[in-house]
PDB file of N, CA and C in Angstrom:
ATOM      1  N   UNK A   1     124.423  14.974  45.671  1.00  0.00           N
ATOM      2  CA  UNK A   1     124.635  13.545  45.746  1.00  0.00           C
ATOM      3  C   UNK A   1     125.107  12.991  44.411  1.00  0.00           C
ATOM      4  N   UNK A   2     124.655  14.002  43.339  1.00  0.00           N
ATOM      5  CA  UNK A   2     124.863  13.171  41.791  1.00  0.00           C
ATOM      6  C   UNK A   2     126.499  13.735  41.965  1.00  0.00           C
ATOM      7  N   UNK A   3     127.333  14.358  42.343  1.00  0.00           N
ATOM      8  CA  UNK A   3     128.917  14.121  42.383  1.00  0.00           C
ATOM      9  C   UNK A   3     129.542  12.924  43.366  1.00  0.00           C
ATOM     10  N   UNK A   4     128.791  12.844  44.100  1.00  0.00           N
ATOM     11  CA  UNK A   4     129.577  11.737  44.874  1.00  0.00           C
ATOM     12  C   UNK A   4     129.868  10.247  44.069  1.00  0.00           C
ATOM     13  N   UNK A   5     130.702  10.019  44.042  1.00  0.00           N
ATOM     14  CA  UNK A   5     131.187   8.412  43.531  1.00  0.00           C
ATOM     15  C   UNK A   5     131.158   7.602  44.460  1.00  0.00           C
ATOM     16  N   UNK A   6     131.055   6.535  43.806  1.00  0.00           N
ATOM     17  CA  UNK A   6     130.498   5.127  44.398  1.00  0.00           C
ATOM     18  C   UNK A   6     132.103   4.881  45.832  1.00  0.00           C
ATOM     19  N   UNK A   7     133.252   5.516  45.382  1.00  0.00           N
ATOM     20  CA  UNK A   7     134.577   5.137  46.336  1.00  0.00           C
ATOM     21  C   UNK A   7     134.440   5.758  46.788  1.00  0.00           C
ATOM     22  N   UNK A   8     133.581   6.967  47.035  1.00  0.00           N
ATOM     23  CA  UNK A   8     133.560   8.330  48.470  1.00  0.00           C
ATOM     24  C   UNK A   8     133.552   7.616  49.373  1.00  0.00           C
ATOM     25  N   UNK A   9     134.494   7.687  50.495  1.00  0.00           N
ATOM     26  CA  UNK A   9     134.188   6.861  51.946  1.00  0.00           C
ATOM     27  C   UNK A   9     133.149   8.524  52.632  1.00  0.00           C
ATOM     28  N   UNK A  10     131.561   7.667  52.867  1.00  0.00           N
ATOM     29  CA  UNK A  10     130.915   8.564  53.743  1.00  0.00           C
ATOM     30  C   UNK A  10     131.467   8.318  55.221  1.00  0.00           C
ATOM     31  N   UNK A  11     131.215   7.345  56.134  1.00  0.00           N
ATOM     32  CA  UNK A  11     131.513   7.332  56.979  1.00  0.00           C
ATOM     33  C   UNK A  11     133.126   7.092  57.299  1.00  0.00           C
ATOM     34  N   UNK A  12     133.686   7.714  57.757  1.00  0.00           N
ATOM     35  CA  UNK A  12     135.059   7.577  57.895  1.00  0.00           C
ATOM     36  C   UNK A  12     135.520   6.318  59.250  1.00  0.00           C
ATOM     37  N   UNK A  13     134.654   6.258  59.924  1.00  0.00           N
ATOM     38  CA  UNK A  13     134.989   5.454  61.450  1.00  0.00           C
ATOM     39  C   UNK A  13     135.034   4.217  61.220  1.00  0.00           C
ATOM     40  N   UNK A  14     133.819   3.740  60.271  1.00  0.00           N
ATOM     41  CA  UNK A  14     133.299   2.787  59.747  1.00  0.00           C
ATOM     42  C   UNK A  14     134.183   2.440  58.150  1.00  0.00           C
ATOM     43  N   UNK A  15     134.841   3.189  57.653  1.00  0.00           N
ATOM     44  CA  UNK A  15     134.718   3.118  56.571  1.00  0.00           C
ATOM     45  C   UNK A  15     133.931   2.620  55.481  1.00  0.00           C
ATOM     46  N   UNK A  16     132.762   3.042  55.480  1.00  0.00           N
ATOM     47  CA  UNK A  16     131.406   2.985  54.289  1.00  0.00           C
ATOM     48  C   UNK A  16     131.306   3.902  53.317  1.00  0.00           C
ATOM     49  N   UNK A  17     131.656   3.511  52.071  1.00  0.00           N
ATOM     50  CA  UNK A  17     131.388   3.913  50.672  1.00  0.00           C
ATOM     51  C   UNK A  17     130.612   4.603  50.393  1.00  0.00           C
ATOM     52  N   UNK A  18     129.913   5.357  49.524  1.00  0.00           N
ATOM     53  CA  UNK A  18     128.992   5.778  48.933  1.00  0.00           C
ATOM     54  C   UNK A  18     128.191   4.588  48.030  1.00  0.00           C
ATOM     55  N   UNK A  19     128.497   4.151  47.476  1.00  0.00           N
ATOM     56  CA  UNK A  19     128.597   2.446  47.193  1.00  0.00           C
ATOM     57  C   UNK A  19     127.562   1.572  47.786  1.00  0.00           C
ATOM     58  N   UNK A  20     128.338   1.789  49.159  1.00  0.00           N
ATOM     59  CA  UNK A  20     127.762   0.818  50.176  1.00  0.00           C
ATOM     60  C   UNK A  20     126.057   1.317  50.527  1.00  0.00           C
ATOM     61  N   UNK A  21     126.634   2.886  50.599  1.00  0.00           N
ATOM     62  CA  UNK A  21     125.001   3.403  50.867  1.00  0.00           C
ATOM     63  C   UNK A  21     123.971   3.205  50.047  1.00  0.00           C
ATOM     64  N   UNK A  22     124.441   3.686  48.728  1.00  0.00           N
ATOM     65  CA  UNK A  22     123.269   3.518  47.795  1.00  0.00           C
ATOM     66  C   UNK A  22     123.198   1.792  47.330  1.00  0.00           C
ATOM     67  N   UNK A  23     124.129   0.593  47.375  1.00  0.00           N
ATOM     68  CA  UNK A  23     123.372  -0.600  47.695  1.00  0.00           C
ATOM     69  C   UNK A  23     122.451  -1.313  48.752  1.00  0.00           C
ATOM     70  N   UNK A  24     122.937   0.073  49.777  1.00  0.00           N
ATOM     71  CA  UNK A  24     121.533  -0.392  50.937  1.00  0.00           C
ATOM     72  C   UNK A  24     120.204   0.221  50.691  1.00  0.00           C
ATOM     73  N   UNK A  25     120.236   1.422  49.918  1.00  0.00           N
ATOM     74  CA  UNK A  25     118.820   2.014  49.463  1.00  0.00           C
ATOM     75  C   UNK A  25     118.054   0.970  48.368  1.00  0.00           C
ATOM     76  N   UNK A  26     119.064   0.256  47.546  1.00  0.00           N
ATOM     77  CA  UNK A  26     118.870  -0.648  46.299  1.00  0.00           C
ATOM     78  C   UNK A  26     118.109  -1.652  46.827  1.00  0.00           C
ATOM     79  N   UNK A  27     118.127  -2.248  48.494  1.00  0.00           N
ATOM     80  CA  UNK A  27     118.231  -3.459  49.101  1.00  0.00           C
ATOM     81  C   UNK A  27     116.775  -3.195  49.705  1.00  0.00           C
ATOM     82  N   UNK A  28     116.353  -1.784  49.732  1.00  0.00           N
ATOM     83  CA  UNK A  28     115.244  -1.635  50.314  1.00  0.00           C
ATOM     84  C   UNK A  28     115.178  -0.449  51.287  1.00  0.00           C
ATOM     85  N   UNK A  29     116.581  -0.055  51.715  1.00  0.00           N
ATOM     86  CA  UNK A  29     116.271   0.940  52.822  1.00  0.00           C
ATOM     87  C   UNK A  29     115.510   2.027  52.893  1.00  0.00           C
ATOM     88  N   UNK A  30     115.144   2.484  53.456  1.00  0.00           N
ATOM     89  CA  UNK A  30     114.394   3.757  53.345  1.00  0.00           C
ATOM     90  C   UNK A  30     114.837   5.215  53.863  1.00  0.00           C
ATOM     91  N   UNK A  31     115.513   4.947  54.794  1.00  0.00           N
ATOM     92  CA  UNK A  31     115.571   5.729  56.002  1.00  0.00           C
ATOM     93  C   UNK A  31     117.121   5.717  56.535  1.00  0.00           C
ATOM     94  N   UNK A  32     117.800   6.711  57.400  1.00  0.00           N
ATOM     95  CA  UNK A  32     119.027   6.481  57.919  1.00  0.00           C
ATOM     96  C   UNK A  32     119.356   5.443  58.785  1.00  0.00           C
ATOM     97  N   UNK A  33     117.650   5.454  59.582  1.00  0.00           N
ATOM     98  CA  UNK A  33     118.417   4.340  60.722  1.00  0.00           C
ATOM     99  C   UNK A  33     118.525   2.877  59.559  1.00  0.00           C
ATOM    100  N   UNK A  34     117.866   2.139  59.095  1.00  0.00           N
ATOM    101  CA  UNK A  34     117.871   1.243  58.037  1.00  0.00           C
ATOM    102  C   UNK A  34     119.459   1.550  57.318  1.00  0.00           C
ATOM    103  N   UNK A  35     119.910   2.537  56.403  1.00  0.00           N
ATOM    104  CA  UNK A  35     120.938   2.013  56.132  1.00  0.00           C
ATOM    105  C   UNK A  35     122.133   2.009  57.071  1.00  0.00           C
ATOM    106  N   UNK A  36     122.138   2.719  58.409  1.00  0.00           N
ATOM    107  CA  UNK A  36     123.511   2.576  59.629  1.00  0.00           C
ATOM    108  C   UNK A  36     123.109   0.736  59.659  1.00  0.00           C
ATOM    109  N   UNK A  37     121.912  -0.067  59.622  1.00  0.00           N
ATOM    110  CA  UNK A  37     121.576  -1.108  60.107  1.00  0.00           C
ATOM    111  C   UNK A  37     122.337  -2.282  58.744  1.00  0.00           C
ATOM    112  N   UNK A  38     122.254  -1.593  57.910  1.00  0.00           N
ATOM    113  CA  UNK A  38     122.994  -2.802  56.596  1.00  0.00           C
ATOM    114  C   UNK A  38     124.202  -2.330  56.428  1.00  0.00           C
ATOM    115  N   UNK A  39     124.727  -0.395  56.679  1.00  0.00           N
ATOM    116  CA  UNK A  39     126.183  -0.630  56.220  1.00  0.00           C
ATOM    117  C   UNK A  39     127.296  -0.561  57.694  1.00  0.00           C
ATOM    118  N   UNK A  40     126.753  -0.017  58.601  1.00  0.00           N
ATOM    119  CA  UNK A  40     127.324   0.632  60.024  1.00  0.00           C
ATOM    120  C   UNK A  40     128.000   1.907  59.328  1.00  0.00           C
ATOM    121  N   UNK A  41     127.415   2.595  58.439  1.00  0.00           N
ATOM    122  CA  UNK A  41     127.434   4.056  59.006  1.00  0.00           C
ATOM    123  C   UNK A  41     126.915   4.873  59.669  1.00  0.00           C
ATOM    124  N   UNK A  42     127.817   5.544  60.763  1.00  0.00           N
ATOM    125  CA  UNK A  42     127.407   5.892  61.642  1.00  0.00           C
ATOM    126  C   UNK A  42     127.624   5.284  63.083  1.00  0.00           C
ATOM    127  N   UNK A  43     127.971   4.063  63.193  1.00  0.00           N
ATOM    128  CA  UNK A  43     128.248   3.093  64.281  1.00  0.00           C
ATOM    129  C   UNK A  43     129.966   3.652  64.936  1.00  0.00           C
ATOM    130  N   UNK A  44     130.594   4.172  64.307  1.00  0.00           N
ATOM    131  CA  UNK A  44     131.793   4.331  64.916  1.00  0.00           C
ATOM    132  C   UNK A  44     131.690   5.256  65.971  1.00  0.00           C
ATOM    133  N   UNK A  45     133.380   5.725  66.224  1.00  0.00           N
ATOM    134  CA  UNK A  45     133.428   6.737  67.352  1.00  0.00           C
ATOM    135  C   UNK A  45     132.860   7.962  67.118  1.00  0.00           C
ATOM    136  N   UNK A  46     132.320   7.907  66.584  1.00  0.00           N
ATOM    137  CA  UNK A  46     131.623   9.814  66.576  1.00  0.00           C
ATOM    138  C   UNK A  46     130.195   9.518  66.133  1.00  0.00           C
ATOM    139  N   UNK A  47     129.676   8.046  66.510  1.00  0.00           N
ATOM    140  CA  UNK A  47     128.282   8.359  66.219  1.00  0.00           C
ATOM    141  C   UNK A  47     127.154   8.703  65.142  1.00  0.00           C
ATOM    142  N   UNK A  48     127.820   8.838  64.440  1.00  0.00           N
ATOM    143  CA  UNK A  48     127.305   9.250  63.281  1.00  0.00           C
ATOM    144  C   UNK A  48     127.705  11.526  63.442  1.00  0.00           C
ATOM    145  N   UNK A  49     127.775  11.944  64.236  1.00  0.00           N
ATOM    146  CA  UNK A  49     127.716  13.090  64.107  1.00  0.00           C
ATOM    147  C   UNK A  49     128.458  13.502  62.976  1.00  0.00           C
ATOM    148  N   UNK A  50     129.320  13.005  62.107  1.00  0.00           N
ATOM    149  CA  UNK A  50     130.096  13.333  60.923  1.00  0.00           C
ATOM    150  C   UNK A  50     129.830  13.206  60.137  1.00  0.00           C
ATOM    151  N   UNK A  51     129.366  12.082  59.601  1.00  0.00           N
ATOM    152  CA  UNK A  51     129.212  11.359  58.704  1.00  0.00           C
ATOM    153  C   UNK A  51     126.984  11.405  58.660  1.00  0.00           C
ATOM    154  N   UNK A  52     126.297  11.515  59.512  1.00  0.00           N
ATOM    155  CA  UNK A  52     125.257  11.926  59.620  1.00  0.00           C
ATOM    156  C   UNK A  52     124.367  12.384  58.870  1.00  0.00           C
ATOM    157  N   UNK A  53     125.182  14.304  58.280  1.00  0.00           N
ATOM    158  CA  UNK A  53     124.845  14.356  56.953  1.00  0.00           C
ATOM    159  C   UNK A  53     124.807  13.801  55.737  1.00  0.00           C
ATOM    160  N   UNK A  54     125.792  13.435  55.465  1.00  0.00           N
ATOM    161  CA  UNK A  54     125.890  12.961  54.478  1.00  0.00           C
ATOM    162  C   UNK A  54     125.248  11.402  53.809  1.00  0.00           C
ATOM    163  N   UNK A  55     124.998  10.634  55.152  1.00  0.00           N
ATOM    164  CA  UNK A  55     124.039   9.146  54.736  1.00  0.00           C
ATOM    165  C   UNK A  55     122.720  10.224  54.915  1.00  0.00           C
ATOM    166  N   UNK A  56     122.180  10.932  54.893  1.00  0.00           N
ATOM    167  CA  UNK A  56     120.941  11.784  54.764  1.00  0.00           C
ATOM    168  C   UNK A  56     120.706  12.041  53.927  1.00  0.00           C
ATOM    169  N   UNK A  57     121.533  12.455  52.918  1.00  0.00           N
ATOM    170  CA  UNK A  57     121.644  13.524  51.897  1.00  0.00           C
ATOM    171  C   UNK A  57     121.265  12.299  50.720  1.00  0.00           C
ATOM    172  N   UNK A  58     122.326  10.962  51.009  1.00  0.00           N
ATOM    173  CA  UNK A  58     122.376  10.428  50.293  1.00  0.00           C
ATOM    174  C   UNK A  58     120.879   9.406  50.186  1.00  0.00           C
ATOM    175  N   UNK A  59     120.298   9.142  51.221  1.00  0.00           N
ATOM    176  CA  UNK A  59     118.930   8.727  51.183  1.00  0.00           C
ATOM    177  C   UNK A  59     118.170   9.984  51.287  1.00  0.00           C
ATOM    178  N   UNK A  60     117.991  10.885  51.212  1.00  0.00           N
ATOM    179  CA  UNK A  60     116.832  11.504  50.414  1.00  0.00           C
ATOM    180  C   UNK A  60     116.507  12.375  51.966  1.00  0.00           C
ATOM    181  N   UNK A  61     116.510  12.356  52.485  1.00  0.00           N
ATOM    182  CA  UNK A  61     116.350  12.582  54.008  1.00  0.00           C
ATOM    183  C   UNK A  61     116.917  13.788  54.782  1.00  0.00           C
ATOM    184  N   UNK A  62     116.338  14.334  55.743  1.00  0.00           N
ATOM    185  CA  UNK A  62     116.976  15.632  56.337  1.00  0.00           C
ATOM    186  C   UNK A  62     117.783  15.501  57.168  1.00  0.00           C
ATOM    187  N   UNK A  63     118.990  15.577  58.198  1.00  0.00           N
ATOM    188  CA  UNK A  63     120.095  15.327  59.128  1.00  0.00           C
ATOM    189  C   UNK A  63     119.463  15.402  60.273  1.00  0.00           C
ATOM    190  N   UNK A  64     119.205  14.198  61.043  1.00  0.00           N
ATOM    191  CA  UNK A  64     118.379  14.759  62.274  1.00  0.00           C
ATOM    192  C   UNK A  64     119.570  15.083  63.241  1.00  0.00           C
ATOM    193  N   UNK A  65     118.916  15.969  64.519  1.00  0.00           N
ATOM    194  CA  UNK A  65     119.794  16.334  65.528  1.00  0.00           C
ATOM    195  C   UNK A  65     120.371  15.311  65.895  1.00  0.00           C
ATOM    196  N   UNK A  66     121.624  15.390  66.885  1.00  0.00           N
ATOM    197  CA  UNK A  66     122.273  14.597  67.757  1.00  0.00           C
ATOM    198  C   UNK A  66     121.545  14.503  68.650  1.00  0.00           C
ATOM    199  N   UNK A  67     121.481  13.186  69.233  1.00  0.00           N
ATOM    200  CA  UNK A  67     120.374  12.488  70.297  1.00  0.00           C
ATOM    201  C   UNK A  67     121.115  12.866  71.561  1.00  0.00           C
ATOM    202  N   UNK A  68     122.493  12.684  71.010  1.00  0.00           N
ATOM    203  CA  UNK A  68     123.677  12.300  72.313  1.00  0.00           C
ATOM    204  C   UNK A  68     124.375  13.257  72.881  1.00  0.00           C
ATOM    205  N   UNK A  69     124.836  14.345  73.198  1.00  0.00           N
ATOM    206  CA  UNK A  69     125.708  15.550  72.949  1.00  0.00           C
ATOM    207  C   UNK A  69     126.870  14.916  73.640  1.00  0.00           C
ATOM    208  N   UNK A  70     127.789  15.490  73.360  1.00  0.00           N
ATOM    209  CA  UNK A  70     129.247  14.719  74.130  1.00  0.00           C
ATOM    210  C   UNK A  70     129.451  15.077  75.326  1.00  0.00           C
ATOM    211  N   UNK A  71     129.596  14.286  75.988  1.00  0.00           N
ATOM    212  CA  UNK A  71     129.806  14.441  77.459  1.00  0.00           C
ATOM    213  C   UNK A  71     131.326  14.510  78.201  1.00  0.00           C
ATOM    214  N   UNK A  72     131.109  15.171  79.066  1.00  0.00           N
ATOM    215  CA  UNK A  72     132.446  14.533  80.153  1.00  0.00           C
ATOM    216  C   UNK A  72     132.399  13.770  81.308  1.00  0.00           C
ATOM    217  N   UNK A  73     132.710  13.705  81.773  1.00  0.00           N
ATOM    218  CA  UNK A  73     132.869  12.694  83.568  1.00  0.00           C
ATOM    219  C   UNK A  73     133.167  13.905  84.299  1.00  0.00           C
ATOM    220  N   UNK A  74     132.313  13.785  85.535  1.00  0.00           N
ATOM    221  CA  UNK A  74     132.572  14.455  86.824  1.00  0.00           C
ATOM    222  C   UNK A  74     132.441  13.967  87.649  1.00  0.00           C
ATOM    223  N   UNK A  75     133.796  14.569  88.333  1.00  0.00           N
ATOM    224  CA  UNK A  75     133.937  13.592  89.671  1.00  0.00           C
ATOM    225  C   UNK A  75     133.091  13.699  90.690  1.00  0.00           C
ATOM    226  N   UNK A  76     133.232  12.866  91.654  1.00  0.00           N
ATOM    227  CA  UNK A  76     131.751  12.592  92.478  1.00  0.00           C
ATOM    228  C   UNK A  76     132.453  13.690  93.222  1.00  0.00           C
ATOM    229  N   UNK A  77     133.466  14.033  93.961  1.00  0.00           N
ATOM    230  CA  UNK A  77     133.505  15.133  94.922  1.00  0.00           C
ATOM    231  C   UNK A  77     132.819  16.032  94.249  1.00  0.00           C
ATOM    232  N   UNK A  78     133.017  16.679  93.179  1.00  0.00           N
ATOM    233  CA  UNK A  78     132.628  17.925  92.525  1.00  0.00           C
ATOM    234  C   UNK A  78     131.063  18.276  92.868  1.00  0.00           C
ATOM    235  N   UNK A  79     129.941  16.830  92.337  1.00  0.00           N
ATOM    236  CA  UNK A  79     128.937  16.420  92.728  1.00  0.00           C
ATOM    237  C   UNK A  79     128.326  17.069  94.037  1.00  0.00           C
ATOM    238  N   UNK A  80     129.026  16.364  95.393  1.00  0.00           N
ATOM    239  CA  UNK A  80     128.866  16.258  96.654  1.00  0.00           C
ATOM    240  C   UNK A  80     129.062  17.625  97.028  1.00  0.00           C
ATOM    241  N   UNK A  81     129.999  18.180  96.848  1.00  0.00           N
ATOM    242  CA  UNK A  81     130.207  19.555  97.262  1.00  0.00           C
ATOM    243  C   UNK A  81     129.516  20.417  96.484  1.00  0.00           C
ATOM    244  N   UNK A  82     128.457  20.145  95.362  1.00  0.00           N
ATOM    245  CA  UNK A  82     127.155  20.616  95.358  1.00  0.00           C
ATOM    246  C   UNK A  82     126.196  21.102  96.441  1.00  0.00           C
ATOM    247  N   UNK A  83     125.809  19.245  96.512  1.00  0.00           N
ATOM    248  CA  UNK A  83     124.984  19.364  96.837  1.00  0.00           C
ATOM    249  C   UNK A  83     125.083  19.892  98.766  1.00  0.00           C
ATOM    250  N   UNK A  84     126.292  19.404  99.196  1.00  0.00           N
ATOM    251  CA  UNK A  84     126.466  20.818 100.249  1.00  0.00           C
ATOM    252  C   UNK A  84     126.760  21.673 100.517  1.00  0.00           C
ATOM    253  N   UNK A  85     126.478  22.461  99.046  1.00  0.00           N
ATOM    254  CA  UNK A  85     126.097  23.681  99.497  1.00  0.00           C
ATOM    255  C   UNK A  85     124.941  24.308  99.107  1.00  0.00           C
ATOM    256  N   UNK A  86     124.151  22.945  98.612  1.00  0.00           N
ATOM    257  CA  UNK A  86     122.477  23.133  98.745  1.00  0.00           C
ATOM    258  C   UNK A  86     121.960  23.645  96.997  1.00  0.00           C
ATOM    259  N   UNK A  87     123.373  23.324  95.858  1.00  0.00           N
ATOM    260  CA  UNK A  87     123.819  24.000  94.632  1.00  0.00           C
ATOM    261  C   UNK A  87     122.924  23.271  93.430  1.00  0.00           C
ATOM    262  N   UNK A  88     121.721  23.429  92.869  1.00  0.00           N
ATOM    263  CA  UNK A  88     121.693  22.334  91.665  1.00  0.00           C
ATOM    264  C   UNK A  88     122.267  21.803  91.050  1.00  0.00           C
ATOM    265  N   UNK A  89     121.822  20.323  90.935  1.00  0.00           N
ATOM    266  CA  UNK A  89     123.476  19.680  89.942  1.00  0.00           C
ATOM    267  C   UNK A  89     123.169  20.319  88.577  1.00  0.00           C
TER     268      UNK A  89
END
């Protein structure tokens, strides 16, 4: 963390600084969810899964798992013709 500069963009989606992070630890934060809550890293399209580590690292903190795993859409026929043929979804 002591190489990172204050212009490192951690979150890329969001574009949030290194900067930004460590003025939200300054502000009081403690924790990851606390600074996604003052800088929105982590709020973009990927969730934090990218950028994750690194607001961790930078508050003191370990990378927790992904809550979310990425999904796809399936179509409801696909579904239905499961379940007749009696198939677990």
């Amino acid at each position: 963390a002591d190489r990172v500069t204050d212009d490192t963009v951690i979150c890329r989606c969001e574009e949030v600084t290194a900067g930004a992070v460590r003025e939200s630890l300054a502000l009081g934060a403690g924790d990851t969810r606390t600074v996604k809550l003052l800088t929105r890293a982590g709020m973009g399209w990927c969730q934090g899964r990218i950028c994750g580590p690194a607001v961790a690292g930078l508050t003191g903190g370990a990378p927790a798992p992904d809550r979310r795993p990425f999904a796809r859409p399936v179509p409801l026929g696909v579904l239905a013709a499961q379940h007749e043929r009696n198939e677990p979804c």
